[in-house]
Protein backbone atom coordinates (compact mmCIF):
# COMPACT_ATOMS: atom_id res chain seq x y z
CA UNK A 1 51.76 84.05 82.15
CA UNK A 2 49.43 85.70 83.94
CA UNK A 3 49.87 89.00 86.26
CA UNK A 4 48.85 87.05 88.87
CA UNK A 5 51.04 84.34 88.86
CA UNK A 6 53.70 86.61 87.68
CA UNK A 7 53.31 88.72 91.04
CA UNK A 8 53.32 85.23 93.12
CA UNK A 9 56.37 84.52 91.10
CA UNK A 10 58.07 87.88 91.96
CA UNK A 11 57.68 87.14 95.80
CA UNK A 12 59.38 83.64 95.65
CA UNK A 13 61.89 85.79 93.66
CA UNK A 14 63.51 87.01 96.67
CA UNK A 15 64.81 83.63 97.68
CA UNK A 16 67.07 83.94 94.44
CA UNK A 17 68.99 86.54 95.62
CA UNK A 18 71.21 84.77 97.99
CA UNK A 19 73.21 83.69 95.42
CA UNK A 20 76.10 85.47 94.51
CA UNK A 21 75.30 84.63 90.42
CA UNK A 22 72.08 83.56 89.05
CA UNK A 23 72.64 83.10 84.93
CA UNK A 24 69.64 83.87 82.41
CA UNK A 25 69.41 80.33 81.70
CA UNK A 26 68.67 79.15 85.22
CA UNK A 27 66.37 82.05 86.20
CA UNK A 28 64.16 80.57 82.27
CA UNK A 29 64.84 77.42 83.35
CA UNK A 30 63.52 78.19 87.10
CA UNK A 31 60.39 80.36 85.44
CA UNK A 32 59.71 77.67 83.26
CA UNK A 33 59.21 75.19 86.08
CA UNK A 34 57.00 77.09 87.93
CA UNK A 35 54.56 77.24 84.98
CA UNK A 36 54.46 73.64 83.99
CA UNK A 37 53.58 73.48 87.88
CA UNK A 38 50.57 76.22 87.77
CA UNK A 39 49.84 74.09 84.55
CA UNK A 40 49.33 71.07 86.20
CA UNK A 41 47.37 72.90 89.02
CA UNK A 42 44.70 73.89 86.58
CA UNK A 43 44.28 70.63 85.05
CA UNK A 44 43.96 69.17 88.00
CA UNK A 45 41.78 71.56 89.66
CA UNK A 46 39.24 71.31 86.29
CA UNK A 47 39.36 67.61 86.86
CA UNK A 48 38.16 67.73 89.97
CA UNK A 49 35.46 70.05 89.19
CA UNK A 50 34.06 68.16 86.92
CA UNK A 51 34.15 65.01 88.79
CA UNK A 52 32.46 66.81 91.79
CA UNK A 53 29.49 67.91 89.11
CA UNK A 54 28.92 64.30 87.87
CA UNK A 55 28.47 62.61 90.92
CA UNK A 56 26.43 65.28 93.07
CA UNK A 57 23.87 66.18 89.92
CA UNK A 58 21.52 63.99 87.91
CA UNK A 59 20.98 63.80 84.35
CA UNK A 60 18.06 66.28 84.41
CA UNK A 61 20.14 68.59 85.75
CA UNK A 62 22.94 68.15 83.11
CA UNK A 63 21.90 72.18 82.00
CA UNK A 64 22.27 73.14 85.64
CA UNK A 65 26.12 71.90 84.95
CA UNK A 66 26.88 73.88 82.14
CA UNK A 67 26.09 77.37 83.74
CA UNK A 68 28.60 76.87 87.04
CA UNK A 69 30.76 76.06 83.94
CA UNK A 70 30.13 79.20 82.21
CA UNK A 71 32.16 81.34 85.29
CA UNK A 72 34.99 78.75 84.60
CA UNK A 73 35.67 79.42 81.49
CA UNK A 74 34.93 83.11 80.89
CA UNK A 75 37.36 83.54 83.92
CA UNK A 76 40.07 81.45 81.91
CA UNK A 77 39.51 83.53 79.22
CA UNK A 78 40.09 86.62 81.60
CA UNK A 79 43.26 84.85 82.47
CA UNK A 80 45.02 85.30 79.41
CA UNK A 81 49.42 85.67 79.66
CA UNK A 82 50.29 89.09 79.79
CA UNK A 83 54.12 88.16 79.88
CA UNK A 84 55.95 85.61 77.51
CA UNK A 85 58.43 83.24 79.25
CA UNK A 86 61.16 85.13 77.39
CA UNK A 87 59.50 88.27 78.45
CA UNK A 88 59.72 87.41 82.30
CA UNK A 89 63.48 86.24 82.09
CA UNK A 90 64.57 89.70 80.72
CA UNK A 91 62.41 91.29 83.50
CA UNK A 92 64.29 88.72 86.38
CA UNK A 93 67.46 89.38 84.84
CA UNK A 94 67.19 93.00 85.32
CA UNK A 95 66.35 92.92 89.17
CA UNK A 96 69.40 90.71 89.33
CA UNK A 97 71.71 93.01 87.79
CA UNK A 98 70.37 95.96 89.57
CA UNK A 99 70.72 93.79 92.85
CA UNK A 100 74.45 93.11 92.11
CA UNK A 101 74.80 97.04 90.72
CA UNK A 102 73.07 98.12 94.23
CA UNK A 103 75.61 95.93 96.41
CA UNK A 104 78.63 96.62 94.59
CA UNK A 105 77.94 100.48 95.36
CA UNK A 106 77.37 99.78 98.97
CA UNK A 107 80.87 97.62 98.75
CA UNK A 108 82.71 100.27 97.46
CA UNK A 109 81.15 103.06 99.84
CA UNK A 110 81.74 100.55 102.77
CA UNK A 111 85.38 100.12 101.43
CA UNK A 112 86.34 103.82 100.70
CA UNK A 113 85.09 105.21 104.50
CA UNK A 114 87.27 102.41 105.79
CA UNK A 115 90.48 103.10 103.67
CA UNK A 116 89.37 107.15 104.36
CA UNK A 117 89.40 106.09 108.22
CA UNK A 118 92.77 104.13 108.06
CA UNK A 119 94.27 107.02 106.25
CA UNK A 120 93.47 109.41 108.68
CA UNK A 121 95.03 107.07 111.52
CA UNK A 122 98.00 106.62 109.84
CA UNK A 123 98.55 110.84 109.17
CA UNK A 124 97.97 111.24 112.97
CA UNK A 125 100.05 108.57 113.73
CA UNK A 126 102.76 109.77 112.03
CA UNK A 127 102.59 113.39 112.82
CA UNK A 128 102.20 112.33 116.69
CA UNK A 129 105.99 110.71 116.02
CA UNK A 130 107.47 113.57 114.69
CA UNK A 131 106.04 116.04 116.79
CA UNK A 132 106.61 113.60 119.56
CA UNK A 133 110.49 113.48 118.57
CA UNK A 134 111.14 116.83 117.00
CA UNK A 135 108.46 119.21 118.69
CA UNK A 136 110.23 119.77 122.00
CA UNK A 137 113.38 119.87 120.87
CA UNK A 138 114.86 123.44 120.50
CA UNK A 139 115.83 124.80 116.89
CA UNK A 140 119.78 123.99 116.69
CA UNK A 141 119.00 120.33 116.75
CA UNK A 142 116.68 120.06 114.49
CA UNK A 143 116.56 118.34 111.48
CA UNK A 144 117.49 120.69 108.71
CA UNK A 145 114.45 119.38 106.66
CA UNK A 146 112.16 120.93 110.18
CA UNK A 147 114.79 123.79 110.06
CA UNK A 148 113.59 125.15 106.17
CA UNK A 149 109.95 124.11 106.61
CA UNK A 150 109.11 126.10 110.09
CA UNK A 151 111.81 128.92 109.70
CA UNK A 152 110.98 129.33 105.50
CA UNK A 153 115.30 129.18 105.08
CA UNK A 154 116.59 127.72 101.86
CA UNK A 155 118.24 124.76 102.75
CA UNK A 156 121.29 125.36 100.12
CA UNK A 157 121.89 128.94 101.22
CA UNK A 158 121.59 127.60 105.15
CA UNK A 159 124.02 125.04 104.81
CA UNK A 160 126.90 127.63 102.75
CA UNK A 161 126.36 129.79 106.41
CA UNK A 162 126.98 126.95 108.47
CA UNK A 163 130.14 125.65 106.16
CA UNK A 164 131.46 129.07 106.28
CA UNK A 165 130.81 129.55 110.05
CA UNK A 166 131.72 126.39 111.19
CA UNK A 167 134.35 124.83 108.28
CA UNK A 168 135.45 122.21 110.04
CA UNK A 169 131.89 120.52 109.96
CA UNK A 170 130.83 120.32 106.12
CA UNK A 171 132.93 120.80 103.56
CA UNK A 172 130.68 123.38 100.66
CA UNK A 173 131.47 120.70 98.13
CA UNK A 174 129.50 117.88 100.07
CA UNK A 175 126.03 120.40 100.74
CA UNK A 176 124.63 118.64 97.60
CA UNK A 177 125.09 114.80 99.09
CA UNK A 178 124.18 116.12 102.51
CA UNK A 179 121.06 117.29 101.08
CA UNK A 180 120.03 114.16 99.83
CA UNK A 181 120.77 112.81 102.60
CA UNK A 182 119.03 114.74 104.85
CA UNK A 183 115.55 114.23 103.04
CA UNK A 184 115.84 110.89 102.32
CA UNK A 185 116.70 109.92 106.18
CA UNK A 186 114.51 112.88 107.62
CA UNK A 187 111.48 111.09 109.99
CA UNK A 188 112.56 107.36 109.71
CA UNK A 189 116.37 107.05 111.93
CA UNK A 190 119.36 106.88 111.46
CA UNK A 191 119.44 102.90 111.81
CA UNK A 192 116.48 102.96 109.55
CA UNK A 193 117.82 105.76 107.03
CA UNK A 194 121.38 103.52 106.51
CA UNK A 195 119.43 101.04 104.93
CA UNK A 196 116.84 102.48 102.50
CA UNK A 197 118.90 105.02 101.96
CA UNK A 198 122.33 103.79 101.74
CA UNK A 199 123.26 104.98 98.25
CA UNK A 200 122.65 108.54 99.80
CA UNK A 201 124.88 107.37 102.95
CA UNK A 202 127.79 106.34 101.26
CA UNK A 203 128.01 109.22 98.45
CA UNK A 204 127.85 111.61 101.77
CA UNK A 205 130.56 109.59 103.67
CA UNK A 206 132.79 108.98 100.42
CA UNK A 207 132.75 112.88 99.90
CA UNK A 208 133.38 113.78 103.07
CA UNK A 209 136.46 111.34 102.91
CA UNK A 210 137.63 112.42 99.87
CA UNK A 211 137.47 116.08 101.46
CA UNK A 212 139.03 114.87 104.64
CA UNK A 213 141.78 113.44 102.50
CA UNK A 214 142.48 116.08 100.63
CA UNK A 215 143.32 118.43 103.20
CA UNK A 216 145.30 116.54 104.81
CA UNK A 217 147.48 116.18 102.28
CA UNK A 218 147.29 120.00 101.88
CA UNK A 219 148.27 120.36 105.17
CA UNK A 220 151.77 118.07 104.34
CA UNK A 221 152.39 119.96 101.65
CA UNK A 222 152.06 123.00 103.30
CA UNK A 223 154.01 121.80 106.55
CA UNK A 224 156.75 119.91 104.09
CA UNK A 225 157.34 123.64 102.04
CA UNK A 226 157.47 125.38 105.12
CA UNK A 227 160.59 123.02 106.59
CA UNK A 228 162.55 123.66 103.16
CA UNK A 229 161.80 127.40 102.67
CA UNK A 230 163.54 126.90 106.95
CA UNK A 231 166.20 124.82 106.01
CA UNK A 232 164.84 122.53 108.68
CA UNK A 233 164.26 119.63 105.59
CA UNK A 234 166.01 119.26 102.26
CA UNK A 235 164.01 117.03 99.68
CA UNK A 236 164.93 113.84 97.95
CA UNK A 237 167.03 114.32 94.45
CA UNK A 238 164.00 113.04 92.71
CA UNK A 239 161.71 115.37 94.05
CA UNK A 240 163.04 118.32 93.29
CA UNK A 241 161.31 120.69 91.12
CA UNK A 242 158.42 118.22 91.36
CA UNK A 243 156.35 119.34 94.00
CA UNK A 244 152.46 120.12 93.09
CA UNK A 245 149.68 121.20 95.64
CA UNK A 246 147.14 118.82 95.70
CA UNK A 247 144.08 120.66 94.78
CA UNK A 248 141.64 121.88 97.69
């Protein structure tokens, strides 16, 4: 195949790349046609020469139309193939893949600025919310999560103050279910927060019954040995000698 014809070639080639997949054995298959076509072209365009040259000149002239001849055929000689068929499908096959490599790269740089973009949306979103819900509001009712990230507290040590100030809030034994609970259900609601994280919920709400329950019992047993040490109650028969203080 000739440079020529192979350049010709390359500029049809462009056509070929609206497909999303061109094999090897279509492109030789495709590059094969077009030769048996530039084949036929020069056959017939020698035929015609020659037929041209028979009619117009005489017989004395017969030397006259070997010399136009001469041109002819030295310039098919010129025209020699510089690239084998095989040679041109490896070559086509190349500009294919680098075609796919070039618009895969643009895909993926197309696809990571978007997913960059809809990242950043979603952080501002989300920090509008909480700043829109929790930035105005003053520190005693804020989360306890906001509480140890703005003030730098420990979240352990600032819930033993608050149990020990206030007792009848949160029992100490509880602080490590609260906790859980607090950053599980911290940004999302409370309507929200009972359902993805429930398992927190209830271990919070069954400690804090337990606790409940416990000292109220206490508080019978301490009201109930009060009345006998008075003389104000006296105990079954059965119970006598019996009675144990629930633990705290």
């Amino acid at each position: 195949m000739s440079l020529l014809m192979f350049t010709s070639f390359l500029e049809d080639f462009k056509g070929f790349t609206n497909y999303n997949h061109i094999f090897p054995k279509q492109i030789f298959q495709n590059i094969k046609q077009e030769y048996s076509r530039y084949q036929r072209w020069r056959q017939l365009e020698v035929v015609l020469n020659q037929n041209e040259a028979c009619t117009s000149e005489s017989q004395p002239h017969s030397s006259a139309l070997t010399a136009p001849s001469s041109p002819g055929s030295s310039w098919m000689k010129k025209d020699q193939p510089t690239f084998t068929l095989r040679q041109v499908g490896i070559i086509c096959e190349r500009l294919l893949k680098d075609y796919e490599d070039k618009i895969r790269e643009e895909y993926e740089q197309i696809l990571n600025t978007k997913l960059e973009e809809q990242y950043e949306s979603f952080v501002k979103f989300t920090h509008d919310q909480i700043m829109r819900r929790y930035g105005t509001r003053p520190t005693s009712s804020m989360p306890f999560f906001d509480i140890q990230k703005k003030l730098g507290i420990d979240l352990d040590r600032w819930l033993s103050i608050q149990s020990a100030e206030q007792p009848h809030r949160i029992p100490s034994r509880c602080h490590a279910f609260e906790k859980e609970w607090i950053e599980c259900s911290h940004g999302i609601g409370g309507i929200r927060a009972r359902k993805e994280c429930k398992i927190e919920y209830e271990d919070l709400f069954e400690c804090l019954l337990r606790q409940k329950t416990m000292k109220r019992l206490s508080a019978i047993v301490k009201q109930r040995n009060k009345l006998i040490k008075e003389g104000k109650y006296t105990p079954p028969p059965h119970h006598v000698g019996k009675e144990e203080e629930p633990r705290p």
